[in-house]
PDB file of N, CA and C in Angstrom:
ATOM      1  N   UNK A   1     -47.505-193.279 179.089  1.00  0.00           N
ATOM      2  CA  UNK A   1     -48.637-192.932 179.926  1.00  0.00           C
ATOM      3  C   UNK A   1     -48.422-191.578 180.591  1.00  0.00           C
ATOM      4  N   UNK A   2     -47.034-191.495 180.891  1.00  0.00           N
ATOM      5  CA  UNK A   2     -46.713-189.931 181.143  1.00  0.00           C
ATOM      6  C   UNK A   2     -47.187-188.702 180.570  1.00  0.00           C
ATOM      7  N   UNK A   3     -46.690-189.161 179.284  1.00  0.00           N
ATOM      8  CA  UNK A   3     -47.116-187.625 178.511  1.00  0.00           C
ATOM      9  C   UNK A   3     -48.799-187.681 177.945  1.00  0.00           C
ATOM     10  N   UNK A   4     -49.378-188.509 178.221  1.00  0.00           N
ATOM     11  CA  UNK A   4     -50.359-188.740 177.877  1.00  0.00           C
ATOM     12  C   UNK A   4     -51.507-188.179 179.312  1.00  0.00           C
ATOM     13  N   UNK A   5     -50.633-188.182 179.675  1.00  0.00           N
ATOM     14  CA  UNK A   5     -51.896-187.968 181.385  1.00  0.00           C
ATOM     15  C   UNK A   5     -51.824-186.215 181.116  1.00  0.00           C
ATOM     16  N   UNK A   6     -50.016-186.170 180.977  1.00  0.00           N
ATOM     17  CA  UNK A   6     -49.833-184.422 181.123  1.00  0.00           C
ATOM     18  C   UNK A   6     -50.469-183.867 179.809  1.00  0.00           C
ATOM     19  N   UNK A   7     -50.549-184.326 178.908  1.00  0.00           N
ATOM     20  CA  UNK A   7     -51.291-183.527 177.726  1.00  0.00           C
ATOM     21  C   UNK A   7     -52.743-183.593 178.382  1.00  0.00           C
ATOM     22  N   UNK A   8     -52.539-184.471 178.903  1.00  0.00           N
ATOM     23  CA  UNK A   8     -54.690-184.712 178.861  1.00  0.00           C
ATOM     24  C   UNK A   8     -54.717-183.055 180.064  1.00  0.00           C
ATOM     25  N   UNK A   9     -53.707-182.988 181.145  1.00  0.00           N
ATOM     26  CA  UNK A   9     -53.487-181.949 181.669  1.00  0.00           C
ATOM     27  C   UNK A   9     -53.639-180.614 181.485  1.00  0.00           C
ATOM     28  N   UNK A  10     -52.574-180.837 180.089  1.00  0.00           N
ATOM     29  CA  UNK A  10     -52.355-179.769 179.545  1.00  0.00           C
ATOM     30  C   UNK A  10     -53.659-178.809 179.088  1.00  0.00           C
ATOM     31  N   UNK A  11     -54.803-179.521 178.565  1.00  0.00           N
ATOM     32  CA  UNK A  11     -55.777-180.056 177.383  1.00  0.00           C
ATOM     33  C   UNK A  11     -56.924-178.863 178.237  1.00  0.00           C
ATOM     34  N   UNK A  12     -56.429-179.317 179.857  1.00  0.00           N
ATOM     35  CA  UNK A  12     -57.897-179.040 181.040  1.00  0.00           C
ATOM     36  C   UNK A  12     -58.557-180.124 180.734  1.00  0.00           C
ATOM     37  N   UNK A  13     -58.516-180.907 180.055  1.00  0.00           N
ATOM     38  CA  UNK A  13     -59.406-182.354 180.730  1.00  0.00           C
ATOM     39  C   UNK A  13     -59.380-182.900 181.870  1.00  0.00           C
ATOM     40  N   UNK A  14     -58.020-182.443 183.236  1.00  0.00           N
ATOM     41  CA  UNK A  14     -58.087-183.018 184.209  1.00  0.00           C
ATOM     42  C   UNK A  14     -57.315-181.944 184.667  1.00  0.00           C
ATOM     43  N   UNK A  15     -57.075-182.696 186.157  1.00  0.00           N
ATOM     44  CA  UNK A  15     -56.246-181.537 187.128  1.00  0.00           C
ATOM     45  C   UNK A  15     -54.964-182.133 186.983  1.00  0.00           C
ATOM     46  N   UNK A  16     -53.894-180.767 186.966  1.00  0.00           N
ATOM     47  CA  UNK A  16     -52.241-181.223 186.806  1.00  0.00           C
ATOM     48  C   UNK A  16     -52.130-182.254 188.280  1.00  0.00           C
ATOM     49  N   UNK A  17     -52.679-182.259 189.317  1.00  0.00           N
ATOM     50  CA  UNK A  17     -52.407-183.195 190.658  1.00  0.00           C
ATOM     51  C   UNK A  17     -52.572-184.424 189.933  1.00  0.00           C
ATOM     52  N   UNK A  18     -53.582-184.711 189.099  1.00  0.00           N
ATOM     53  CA  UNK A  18     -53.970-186.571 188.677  1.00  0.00           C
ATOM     54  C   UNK A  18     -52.402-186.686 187.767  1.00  0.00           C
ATOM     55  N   UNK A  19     -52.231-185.791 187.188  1.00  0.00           N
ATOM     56  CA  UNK A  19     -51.161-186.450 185.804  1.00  0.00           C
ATOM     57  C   UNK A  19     -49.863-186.599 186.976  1.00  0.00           C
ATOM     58  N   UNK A  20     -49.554-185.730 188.318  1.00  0.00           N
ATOM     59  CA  UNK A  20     -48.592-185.871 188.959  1.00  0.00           C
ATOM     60  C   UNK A  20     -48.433-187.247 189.501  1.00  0.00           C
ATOM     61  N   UNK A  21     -49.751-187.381 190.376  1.00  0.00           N
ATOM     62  CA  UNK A  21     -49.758-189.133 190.675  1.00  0.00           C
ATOM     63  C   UNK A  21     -49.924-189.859 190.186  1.00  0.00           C
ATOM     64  N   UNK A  22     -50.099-190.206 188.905  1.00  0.00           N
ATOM     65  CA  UNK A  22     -49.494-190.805 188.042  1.00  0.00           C
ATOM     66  C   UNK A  22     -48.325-191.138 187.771  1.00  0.00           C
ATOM     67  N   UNK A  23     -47.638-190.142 187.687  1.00  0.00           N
ATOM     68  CA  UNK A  23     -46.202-190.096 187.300  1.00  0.00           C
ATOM     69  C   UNK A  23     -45.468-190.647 188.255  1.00  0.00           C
ATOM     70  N   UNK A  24     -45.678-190.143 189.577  1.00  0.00           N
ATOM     71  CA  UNK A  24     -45.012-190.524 190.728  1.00  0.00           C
ATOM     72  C   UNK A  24     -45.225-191.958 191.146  1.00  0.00           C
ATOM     73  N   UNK A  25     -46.998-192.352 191.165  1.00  0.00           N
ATOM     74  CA  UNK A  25     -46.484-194.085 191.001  1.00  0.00           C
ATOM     75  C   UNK A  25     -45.762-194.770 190.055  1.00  0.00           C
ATOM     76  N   UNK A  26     -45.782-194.339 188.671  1.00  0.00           N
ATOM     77  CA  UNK A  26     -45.588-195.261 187.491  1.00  0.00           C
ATOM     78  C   UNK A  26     -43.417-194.827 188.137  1.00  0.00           C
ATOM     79  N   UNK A  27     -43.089-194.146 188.189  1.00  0.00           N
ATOM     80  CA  UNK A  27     -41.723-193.931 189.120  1.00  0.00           C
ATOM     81  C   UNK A  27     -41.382-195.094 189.966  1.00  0.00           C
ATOM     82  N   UNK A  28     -42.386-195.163 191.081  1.00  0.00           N
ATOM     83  CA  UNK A  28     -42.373-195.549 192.341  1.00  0.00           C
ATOM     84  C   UNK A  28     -42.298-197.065 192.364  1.00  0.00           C
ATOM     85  N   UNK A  29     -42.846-197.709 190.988  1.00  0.00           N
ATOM     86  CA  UNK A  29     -42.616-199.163 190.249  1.00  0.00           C
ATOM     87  C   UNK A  29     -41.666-199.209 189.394  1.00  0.00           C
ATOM     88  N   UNK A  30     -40.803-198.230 188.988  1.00  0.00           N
ATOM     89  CA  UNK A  30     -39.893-198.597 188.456  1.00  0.00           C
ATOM     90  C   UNK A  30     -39.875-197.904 186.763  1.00  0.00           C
ATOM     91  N   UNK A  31     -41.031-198.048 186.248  1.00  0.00           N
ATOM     92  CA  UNK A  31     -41.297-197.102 185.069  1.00  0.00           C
ATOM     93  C   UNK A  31     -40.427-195.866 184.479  1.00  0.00           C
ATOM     94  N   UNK A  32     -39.994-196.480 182.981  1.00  0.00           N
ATOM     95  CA  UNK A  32     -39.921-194.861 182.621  1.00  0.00           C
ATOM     96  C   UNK A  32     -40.610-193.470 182.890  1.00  0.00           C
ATOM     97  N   UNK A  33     -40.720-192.374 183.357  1.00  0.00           N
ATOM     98  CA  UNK A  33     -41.014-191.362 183.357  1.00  0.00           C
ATOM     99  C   UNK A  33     -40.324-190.133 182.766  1.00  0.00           C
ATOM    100  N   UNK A  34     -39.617-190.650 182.448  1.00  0.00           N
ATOM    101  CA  UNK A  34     -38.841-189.105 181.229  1.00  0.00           C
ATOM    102  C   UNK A  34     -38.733-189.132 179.864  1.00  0.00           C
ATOM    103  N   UNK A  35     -38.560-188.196 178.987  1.00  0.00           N
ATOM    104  CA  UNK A  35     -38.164-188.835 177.501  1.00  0.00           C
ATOM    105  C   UNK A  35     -36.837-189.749 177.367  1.00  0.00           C
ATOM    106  N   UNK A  36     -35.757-188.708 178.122  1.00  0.00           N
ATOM    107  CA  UNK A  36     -34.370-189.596 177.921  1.00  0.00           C
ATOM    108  C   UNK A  36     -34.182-190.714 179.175  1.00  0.00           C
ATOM    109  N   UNK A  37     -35.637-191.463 179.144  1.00  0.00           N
ATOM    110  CA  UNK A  37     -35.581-192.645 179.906  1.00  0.00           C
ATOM    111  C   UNK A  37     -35.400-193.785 178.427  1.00  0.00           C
ATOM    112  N   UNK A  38     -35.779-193.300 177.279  1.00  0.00           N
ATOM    113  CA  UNK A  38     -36.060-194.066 175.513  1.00  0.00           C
ATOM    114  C   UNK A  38     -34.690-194.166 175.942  1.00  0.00           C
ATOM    115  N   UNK A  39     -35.048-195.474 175.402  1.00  0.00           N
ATOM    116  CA  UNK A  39     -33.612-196.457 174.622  1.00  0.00           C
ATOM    117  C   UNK A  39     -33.179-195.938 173.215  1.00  0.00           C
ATOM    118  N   UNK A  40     -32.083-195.636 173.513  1.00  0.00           N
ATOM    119  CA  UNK A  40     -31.475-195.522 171.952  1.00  0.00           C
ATOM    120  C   UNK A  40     -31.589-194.047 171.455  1.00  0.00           C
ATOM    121  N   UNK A  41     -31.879-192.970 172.303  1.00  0.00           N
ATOM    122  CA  UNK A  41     -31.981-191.700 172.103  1.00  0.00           C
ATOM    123  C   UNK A  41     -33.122-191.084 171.564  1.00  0.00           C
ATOM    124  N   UNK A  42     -33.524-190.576 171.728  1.00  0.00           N
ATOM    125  CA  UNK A  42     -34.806-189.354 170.851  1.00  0.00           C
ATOM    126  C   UNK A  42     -34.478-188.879 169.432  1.00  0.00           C
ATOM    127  N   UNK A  43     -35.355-189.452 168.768  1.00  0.00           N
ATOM    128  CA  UNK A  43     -35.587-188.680 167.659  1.00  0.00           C
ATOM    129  C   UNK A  43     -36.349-187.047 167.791  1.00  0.00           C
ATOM    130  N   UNK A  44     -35.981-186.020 166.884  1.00  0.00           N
ATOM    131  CA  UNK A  44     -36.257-184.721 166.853  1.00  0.00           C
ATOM    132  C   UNK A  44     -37.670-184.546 166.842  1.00  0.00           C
ATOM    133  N   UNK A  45     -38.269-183.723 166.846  1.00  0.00           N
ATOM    134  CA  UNK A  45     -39.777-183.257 166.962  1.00  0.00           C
ATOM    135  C   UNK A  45     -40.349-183.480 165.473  1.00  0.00           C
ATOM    136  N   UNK A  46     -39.587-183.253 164.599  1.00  0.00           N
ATOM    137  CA  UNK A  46     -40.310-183.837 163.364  1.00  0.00           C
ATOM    138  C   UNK A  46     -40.207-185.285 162.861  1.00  0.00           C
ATOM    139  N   UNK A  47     -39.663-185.996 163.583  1.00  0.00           N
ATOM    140  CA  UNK A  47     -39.475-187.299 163.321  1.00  0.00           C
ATOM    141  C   UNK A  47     -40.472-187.643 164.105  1.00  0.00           C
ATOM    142  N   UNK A  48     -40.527-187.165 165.328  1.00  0.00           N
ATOM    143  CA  UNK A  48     -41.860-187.289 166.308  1.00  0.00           C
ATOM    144  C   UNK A  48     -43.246-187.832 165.868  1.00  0.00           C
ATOM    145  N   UNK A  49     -42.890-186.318 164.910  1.00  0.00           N
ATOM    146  CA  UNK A  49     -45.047-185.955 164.091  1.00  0.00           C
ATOM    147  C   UNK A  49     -44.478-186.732 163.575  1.00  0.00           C
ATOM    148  N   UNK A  50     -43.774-187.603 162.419  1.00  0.00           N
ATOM    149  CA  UNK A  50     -43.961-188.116 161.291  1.00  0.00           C
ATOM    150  C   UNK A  50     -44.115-189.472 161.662  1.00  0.00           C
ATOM    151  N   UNK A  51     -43.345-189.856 163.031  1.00  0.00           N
ATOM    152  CA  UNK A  51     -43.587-191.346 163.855  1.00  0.00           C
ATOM    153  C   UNK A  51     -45.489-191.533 164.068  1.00  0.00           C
ATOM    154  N   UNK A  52     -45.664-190.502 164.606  1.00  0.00           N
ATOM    155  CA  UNK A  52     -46.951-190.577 164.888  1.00  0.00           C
ATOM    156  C   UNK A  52     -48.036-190.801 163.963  1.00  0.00           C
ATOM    157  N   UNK A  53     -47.892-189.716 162.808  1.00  0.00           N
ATOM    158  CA  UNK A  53     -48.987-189.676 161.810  1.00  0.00           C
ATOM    159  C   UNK A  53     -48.944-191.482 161.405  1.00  0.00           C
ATOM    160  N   UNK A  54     -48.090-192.149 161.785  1.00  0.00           N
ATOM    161  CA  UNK A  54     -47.801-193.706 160.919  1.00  0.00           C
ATOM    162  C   UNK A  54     -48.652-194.442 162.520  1.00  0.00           C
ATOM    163  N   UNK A  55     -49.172-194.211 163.343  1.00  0.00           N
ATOM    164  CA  UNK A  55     -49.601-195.137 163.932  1.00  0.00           C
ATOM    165  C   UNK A  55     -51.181-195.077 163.683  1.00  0.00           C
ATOM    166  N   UNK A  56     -51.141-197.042 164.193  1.00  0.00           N
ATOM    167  CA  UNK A  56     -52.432-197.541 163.600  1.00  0.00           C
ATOM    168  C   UNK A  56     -53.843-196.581 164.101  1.00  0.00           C
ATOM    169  N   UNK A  57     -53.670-195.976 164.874  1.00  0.00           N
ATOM    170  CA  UNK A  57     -54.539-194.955 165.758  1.00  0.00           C
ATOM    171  C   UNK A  57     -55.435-193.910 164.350  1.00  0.00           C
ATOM    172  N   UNK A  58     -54.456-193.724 163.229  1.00  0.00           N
ATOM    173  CA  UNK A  58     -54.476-192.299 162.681  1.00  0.00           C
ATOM    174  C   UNK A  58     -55.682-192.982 162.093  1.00  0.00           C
ATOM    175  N   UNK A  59     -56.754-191.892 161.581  1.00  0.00           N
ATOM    176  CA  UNK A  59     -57.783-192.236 160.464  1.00  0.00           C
ATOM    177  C   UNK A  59     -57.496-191.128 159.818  1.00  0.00           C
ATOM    178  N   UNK A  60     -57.907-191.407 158.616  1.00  0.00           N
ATOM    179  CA  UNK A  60     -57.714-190.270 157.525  1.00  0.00           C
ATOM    180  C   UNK A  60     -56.724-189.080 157.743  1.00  0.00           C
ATOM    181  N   UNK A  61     -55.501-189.388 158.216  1.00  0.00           N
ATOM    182  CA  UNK A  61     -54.409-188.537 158.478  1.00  0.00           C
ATOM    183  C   UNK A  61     -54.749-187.460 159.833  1.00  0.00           C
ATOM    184  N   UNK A  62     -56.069-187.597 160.712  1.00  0.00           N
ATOM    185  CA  UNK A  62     -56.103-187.072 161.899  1.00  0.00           C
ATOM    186  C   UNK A  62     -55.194-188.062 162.866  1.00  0.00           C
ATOM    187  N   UNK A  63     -55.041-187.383 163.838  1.00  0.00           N
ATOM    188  CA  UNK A  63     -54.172-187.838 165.294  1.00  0.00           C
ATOM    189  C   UNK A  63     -55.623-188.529 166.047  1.00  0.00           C
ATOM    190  N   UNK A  64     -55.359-189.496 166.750  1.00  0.00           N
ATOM    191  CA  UNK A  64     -56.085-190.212 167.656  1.00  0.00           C
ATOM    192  C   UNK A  64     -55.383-190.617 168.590  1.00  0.00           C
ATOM    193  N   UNK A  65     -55.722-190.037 169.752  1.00  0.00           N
ATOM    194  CA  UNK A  65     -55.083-190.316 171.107  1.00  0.00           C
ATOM    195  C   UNK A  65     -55.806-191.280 172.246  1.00  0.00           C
ATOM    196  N   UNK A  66     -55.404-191.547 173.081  1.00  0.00           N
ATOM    197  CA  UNK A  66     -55.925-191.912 174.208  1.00  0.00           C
ATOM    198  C   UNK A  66     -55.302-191.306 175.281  1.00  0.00           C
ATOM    199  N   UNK A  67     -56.394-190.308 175.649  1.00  0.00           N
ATOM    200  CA  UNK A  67     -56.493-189.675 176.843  1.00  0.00           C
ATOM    201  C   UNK A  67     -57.042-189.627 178.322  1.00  0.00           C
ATOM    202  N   UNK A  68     -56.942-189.062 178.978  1.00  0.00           N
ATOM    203  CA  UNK A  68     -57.904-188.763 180.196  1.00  0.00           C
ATOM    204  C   UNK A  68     -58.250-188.081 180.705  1.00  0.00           C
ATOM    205  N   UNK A  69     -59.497-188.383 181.473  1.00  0.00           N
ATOM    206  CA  UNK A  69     -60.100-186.969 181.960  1.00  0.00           C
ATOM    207  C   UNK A  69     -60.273-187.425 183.566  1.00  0.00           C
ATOM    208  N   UNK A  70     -59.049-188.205 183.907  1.00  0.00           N
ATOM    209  CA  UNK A  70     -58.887-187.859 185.110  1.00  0.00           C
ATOM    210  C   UNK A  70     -58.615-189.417 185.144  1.00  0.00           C
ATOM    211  N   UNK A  71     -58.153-189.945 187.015  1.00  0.00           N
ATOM    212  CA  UNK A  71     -57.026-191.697 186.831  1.00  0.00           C
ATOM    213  C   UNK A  71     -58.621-191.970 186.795  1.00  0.00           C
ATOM    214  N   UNK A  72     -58.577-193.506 185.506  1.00  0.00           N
ATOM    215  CA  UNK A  72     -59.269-194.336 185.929  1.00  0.00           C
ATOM    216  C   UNK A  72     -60.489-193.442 184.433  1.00  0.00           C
ATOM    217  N   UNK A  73     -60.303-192.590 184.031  1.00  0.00           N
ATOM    218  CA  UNK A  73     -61.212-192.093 182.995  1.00  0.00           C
ATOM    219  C   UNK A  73     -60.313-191.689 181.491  1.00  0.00           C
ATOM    220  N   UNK A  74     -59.973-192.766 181.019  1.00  0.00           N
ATOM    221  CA  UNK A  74     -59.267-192.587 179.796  1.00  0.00           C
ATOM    222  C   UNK A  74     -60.436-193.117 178.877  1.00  0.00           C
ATOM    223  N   UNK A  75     -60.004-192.294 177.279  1.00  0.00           N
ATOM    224  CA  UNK A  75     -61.010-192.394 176.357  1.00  0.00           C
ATOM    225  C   UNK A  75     -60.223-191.968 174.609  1.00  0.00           C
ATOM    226  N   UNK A  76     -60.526-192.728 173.977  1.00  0.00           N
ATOM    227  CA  UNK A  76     -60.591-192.373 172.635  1.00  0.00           C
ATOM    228  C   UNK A  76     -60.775-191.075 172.185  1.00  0.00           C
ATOM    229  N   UNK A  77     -59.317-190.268 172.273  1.00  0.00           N
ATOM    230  CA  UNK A  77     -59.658-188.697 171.496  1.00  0.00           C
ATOM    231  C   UNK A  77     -59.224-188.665 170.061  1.00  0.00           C
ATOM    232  N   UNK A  78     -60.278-188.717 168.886  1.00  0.00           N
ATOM    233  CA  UNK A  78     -60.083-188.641 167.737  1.00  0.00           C
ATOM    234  C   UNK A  78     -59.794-187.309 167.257  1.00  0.00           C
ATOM    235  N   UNK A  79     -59.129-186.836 166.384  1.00  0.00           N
ATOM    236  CA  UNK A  79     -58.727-185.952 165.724  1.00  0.00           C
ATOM    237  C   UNK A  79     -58.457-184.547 166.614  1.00  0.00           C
ATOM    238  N   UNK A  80     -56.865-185.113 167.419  1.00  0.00           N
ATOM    239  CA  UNK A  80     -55.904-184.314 168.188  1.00  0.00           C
ATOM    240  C   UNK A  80     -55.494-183.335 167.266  1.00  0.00           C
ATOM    241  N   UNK A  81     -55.616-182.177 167.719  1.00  0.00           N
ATOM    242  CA  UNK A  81     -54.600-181.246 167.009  1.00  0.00           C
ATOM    243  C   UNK A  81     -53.222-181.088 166.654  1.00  0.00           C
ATOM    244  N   UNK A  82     -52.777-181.497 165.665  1.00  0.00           N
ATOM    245  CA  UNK A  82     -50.995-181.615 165.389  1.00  0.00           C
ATOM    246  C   UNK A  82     -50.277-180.307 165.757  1.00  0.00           C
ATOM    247  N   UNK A  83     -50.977-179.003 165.973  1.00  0.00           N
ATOM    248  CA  UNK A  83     -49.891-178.421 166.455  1.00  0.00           C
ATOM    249  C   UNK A  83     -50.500-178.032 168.255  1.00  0.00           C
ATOM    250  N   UNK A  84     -51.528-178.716 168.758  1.00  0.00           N
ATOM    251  CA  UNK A  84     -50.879-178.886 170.004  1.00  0.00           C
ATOM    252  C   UNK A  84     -49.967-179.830 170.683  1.00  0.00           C
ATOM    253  N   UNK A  85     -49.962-180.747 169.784  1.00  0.00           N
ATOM    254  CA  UNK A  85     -49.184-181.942 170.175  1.00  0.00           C
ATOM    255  C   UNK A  85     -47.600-181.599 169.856  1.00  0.00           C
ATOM    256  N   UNK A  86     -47.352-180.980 168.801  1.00  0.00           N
ATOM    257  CA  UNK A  86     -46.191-180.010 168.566  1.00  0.00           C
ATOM    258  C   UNK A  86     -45.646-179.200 169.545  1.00  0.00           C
ATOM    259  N   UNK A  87     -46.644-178.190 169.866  1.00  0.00           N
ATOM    260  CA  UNK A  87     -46.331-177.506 171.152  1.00  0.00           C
ATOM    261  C   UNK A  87     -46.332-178.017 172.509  1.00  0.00           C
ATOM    262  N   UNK A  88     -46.791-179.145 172.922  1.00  0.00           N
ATOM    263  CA  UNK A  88     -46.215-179.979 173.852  1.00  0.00           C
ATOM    264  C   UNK A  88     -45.082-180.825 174.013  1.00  0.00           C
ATOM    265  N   UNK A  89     -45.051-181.974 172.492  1.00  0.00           N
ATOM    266  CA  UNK A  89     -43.567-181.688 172.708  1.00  0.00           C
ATOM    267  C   UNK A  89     -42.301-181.444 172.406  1.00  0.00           C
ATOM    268  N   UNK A  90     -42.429-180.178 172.049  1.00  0.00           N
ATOM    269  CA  UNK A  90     -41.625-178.869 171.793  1.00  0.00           C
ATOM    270  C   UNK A  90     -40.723-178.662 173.409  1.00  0.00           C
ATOM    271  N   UNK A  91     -41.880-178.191 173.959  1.00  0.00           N
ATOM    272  CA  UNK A  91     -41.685-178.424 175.285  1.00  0.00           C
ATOM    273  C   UNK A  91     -40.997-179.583 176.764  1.00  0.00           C
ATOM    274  N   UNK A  92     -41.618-180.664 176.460  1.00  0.00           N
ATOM    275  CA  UNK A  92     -41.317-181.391 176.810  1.00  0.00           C
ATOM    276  C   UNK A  92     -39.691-182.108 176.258  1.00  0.00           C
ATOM    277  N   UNK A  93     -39.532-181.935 175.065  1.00  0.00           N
ATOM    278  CA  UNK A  93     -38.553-182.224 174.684  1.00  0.00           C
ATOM    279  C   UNK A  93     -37.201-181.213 175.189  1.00  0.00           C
ATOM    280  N   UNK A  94     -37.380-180.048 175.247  1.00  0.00           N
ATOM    281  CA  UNK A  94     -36.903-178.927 175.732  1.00  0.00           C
ATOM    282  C   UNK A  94     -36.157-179.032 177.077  1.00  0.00           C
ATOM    283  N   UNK A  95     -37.461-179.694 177.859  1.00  0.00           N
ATOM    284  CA  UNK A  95     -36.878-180.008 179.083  1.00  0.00           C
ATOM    285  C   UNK A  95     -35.654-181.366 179.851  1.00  0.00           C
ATOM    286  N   UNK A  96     -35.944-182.393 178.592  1.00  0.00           N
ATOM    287  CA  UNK A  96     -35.284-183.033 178.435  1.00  0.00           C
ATOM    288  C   UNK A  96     -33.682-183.417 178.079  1.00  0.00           C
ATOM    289  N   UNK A  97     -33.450-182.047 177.371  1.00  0.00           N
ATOM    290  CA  UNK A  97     -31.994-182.248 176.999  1.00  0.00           C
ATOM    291  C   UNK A  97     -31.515-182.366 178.090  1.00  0.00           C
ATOM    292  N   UNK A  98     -30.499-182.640 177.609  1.00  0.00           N
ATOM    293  CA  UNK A  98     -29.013-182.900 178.471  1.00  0.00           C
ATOM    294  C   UNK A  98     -28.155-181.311 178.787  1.00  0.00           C
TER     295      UNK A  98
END
């Protein structure tokens, strides 16, 4: 739900403040909020896309997300761009190392 609020962020579908409080409650209960919160380590950015393109979400090899456009306004985004989702997390992963 993390990276999903901050892409929707990222996107300008919402303001970076909503994806923050988000984060900070889903924290504040106890929730993962980081990548190297994953069990069992991270797979690389191309294992990433290739995890993804395999979920039931995909139609005809587009990305389908669920996003938001702010708390409380999430929605069915069909055919995500694979290399913004790349370049997010490119990023995000980035920040994550160790």
């Amino acid at each position: 739900m993390v990276l999903a609020f901050a892409f929707s962020a990222r996107l300008g579908l919402m303001p970076a403040a909503d994806a923050d409080r988000v984060t900070a409650h889903l924290a504040a209960v106890g929730l993962p909020i980081h990548l190297n919160d994953v069990s069992g380590g991270l797979p690389g950015l191309d294992r990433l896309m290739d995890l993804m393109a395999q979920d039931k979400k995909v139609r005809r090899g587009r990305l389908t997300f669920i996003l938001a456009r702010g708390i409380g306004g999430a929605y069915v985004a069909p055919d995500v761009d694979p290399a913004e989702v790349r370049a997010f997390l490119a990023d995000k992963l980035a920040v994550s190392l160790p």
